[in-house]
Protein backbone atom coordinates (compact mmCIF):
# COMPACT_ATOMS: atom_id res chain seq x y z
CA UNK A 1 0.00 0.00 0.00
CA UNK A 2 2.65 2.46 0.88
CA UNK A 3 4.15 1.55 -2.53
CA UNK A 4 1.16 2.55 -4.57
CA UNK A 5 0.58 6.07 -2.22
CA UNK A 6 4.34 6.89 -3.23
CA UNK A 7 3.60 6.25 -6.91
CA UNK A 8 0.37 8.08 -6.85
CA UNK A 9 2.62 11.04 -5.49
CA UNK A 10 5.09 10.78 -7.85
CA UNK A 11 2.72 10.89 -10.50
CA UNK A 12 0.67 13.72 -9.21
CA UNK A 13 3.83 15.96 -8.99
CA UNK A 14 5.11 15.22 -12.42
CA UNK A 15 1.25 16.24 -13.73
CA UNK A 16 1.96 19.24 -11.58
CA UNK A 17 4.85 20.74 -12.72
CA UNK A 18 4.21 19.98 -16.32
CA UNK A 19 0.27 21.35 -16.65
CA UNK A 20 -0.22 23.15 -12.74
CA UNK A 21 -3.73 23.58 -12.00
CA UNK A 22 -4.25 27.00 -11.58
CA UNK A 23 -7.44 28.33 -9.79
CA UNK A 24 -7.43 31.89 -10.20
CA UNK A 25 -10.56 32.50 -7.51
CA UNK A 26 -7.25 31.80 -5.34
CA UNK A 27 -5.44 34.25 -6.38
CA UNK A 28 -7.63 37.78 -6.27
CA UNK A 29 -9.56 39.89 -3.87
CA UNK A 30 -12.73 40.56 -4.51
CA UNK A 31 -12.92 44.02 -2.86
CA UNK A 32 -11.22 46.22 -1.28
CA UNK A 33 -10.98 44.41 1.91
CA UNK A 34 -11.25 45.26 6.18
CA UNK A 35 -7.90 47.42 5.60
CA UNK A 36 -9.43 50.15 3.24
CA UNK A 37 -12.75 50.41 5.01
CA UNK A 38 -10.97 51.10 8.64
CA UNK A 39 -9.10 53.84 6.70
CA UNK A 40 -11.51 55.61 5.13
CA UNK A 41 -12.75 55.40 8.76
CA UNK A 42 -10.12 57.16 9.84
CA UNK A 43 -10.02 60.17 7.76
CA UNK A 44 -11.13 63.45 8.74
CA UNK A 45 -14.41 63.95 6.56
CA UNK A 46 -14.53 66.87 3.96
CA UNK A 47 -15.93 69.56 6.42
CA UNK A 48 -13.26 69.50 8.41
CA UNK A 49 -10.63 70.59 5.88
């Protein structure tokens, strides 16, 4: 059993690095996030300039 786990491994990483499988819903934001809203918190409102 251990041998066919290793060669199931082996296979899945050559598969890997020759076609990766890329997800790009991994790899954006999909707004501008907690960070920009507690900023725009944080800055004095246009009356006050």
């Amino acid at each position: 059993m251990k041998l066919l786990a290793h060669i199931k491994k082996t296979i899945l990483g050559i598969r890997e690095f020759i076609a990766p499988s890329y997800r790009p819903e991994r790899h954006y934001m999909r707004g501008p996030g907690p960070a920009c809203a507690r900023a725009k918190r944080l800055e004095p409102s246009a009356s006050f300039r």
